[in-house]
Protein backbone atom coordinates (compact mmCIF):
# COMPACT_ATOMS: atom_id res chain seq x y z
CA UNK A 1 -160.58 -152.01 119.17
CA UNK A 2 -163.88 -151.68 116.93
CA UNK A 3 -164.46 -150.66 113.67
CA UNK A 4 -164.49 -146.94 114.74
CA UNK A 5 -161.40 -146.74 116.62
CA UNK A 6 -159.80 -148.54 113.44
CA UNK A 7 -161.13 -146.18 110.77
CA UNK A 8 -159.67 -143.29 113.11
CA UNK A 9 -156.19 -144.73 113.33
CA UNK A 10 -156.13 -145.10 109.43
CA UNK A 11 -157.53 -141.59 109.28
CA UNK A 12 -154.84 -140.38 111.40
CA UNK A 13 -151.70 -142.56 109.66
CA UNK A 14 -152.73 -142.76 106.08
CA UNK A 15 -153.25 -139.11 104.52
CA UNK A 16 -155.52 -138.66 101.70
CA UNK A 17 -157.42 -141.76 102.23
CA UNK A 18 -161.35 -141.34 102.06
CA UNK A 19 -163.24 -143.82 104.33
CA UNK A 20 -166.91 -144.51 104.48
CA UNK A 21 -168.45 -147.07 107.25
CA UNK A 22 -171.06 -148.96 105.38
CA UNK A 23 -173.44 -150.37 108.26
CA UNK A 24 -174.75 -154.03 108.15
CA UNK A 25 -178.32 -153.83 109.42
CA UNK A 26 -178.65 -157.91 109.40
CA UNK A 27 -178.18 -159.38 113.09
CA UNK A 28 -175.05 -160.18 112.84
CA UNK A 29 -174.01 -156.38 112.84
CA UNK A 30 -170.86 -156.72 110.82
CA UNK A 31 -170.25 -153.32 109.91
CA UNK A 32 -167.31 -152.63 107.07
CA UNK A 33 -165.41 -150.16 105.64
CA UNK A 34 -165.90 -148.42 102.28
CA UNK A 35 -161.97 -147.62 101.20
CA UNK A 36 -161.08 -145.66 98.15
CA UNK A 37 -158.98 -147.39 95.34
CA UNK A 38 -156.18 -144.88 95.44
CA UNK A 39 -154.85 -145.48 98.62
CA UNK A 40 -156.31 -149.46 99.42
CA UNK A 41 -152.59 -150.73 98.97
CA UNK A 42 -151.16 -148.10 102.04
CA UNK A 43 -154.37 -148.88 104.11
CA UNK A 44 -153.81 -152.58 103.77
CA UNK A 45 -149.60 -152.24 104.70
CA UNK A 46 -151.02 -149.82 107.92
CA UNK A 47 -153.48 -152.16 109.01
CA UNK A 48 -151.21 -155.26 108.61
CA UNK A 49 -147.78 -153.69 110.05
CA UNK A 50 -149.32 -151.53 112.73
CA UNK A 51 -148.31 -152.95 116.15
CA UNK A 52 -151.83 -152.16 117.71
CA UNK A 53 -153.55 -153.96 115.17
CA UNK A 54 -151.23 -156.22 113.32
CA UNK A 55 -154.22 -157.22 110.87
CA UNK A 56 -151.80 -159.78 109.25
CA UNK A 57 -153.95 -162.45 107.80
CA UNK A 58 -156.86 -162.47 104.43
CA UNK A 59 -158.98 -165.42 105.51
CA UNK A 60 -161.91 -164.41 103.02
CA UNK A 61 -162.10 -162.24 99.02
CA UNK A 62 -165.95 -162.64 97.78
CA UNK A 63 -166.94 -160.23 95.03
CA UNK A 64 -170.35 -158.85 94.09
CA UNK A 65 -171.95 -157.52 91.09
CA UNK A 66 -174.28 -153.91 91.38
CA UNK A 67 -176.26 -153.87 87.89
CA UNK A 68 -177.47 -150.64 87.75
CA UNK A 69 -181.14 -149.66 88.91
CA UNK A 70 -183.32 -147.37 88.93
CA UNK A 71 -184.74 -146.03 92.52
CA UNK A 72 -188.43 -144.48 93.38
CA UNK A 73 -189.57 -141.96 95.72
CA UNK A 74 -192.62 -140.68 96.43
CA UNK A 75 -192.35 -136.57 97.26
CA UNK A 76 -195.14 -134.10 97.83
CA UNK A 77 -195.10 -131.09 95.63
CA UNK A 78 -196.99 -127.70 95.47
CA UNK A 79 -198.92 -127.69 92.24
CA UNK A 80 -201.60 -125.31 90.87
CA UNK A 81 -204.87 -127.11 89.90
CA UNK A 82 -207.99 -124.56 88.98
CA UNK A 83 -206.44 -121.62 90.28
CA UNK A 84 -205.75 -123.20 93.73
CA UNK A 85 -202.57 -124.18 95.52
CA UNK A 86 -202.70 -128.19 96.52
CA UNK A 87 -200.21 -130.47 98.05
CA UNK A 88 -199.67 -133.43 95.58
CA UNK A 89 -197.86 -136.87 95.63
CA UNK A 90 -195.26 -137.50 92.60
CA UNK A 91 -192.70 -139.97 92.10
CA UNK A 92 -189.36 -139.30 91.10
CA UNK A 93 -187.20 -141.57 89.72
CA UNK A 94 -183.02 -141.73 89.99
CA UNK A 95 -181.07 -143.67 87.81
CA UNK A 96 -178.22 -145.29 89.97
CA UNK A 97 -175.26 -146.86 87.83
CA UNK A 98 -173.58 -150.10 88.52
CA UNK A 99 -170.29 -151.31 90.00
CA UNK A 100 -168.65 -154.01 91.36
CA UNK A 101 -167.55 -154.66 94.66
CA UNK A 102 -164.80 -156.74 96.50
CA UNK A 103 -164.80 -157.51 100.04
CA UNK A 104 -161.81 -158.64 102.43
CA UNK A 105 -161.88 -160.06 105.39
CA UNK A 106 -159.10 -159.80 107.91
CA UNK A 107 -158.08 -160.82 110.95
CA UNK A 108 -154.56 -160.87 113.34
CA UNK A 109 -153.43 -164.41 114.39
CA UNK A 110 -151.19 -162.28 116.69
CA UNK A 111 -153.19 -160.17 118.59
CA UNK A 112 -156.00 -162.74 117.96
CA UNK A 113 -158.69 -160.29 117.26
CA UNK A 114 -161.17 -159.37 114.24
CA UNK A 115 -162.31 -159.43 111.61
CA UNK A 116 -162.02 -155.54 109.87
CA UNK A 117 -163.70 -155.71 106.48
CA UNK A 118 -162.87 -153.74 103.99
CA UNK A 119 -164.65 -153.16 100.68
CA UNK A 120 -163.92 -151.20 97.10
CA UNK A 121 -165.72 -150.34 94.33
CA UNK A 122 -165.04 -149.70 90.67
CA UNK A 123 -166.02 -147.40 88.56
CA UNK A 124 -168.71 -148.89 86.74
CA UNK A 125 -169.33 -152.62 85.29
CA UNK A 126 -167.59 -151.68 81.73
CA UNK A 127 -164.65 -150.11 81.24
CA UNK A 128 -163.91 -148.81 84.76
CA UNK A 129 -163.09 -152.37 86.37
CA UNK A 130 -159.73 -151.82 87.72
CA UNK A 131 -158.60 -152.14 91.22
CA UNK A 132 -155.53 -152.24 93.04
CA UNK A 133 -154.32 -155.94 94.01
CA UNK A 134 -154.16 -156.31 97.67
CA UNK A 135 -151.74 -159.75 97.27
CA UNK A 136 -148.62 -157.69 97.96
CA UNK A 137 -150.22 -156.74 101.17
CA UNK A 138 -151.83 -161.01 101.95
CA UNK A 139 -150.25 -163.11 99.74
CA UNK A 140 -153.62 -165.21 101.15
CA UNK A 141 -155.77 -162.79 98.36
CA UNK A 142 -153.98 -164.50 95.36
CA UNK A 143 -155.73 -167.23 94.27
CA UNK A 144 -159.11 -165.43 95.30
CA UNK A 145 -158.33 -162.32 93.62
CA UNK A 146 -157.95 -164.45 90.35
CA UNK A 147 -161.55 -165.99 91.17
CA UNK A 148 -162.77 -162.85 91.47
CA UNK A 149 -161.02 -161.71 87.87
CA UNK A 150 -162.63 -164.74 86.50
CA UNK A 151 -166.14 -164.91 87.82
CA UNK A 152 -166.78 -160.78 87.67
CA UNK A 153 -164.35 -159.45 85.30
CA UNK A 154 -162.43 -157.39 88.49
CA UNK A 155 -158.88 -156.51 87.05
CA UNK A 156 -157.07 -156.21 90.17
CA UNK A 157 -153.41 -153.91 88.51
CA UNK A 158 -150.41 -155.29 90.58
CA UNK A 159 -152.00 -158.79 91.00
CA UNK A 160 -148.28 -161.42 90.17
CA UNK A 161 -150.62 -163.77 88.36
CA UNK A 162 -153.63 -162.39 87.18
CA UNK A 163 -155.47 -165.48 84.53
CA UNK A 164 -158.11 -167.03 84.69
CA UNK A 165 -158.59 -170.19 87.34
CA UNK A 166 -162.29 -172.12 86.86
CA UNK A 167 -162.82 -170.97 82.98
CA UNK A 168 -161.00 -171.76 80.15
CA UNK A 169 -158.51 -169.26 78.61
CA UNK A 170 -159.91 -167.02 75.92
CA UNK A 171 -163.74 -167.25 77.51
CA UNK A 172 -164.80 -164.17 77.02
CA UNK A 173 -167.82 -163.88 79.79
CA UNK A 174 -167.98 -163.72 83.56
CA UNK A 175 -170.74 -166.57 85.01
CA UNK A 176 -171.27 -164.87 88.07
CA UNK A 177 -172.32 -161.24 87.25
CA UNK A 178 -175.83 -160.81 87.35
CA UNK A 179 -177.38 -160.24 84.31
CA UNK A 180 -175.19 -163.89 83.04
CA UNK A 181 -176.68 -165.86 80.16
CA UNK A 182 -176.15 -169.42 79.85
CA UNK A 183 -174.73 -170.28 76.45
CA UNK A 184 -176.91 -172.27 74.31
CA UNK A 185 -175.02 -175.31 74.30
CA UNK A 186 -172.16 -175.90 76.39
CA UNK A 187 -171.60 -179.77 76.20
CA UNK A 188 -168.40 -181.22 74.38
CA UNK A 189 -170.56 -183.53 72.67
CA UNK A 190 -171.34 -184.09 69.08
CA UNK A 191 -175.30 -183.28 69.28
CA UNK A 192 -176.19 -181.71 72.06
CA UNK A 193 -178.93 -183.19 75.04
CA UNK A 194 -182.24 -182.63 74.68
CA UNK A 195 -182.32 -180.67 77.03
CA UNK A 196 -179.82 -178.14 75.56
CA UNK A 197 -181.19 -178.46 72.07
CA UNK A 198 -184.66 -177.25 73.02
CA UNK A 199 -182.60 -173.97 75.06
CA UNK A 200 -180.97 -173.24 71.96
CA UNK A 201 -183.89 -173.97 69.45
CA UNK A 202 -185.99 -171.20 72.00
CA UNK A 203 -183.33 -168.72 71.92
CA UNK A 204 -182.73 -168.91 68.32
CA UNK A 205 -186.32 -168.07 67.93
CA UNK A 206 -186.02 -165.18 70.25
CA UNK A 207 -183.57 -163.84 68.56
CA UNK A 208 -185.21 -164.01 64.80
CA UNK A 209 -188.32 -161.77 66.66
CA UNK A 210 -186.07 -159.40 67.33
């Protein structure tokens, strides 16, 4: 079954669901689906319990972080110049706001086919960060849903466990979005390397220019 057939059989079993098939134009050609937030929990349950496709192990939860960005295109407009029609080039600009994505990866040990990836996408990179956990559906998402919390700032709602796992409780930053800083001095030590001390001597002069 390919990733058609399976988007058509969710189509047909889940109602209300909104699917998208984002194409994968490296060689490798593996194609995913797009799956909205509201209904990710009854697509995973349909895709896991369905005896056709039985999708009943999570081997793989990577996230990825969209900063916003700002796209070009060149158009050709009809202007007036001297009294006379002409065909000129302009670009237009479109502002395109960030998000986050996660991505699963899932395959059936017991039909021994796959993988079907799914993705979803919050809101923005603020305040509209939620997701729905998919651990009730693999229990195999747990530990790399909480990655995910940590390293990108996902809140997956419904996750059992949902704390941090590489940082420290109460750090307050996520080292794998994009637009991460390093902190000025992160050793445990007294006076910092030299190293360090120059980093933090540079950005403290940055930030008395500003």
């Amino acid at each position: 079954m390919n990733l058609e057939e399976v988007k058509l059989e969710i189509e047909a079993n889940v109602s209300g669901c909104r699917l998208e098939k984002v194409v994968n134009a490296s060689p490798s050609e593996q194609h995913s689906l797009l799956i909205d937030p509201e209904h990710a929990v009854d697509v995973g349950l349909f895709l896991r319990d369905a005896a056709g496709l039985r999708f009943d192990y999570c081997s793989n939860v990577t996230g990825i972080d969209w900063p916003a960005k700002e796209l070009s295109e060149k158009v050709k407009v009809k202007t007036v110049v001297d009294g006379v029609e002409k065909e000129v080039e302009e670009v237009r600009k479109t502002a395109v706001p960030g998000y986050l994505e996660v991505v699963y990866h899932l395959f059936s040990v017991e039909k021994r086919h796959g993988p079907i990836v799914l993705r979803m996408r919050t809101q923005d990179r603020e305040a509209g960060v939620h997701l729905p956990s998919l651990t009730p559906v693999w229990r195999s998402a747990e530990f790399q849903e909480r990655e995910i919390f940590d390293l990108f700032g996902v809140i997956f709602d419904g996750h059992p466990d949902l704390r941090r796992i590489l940082m420290w409780d109460g750090y307050e930053d996520h080292p794998m979005r994009r637009d991460y800083v390093d902190p000025d001095d992160y050793e445990y030590e007294p006076t910092a390397h030299d190293e360090v001390l120059a980093r933090a001597r540079q950005h403290a002069g940055e930030m008395g220019g500003r």
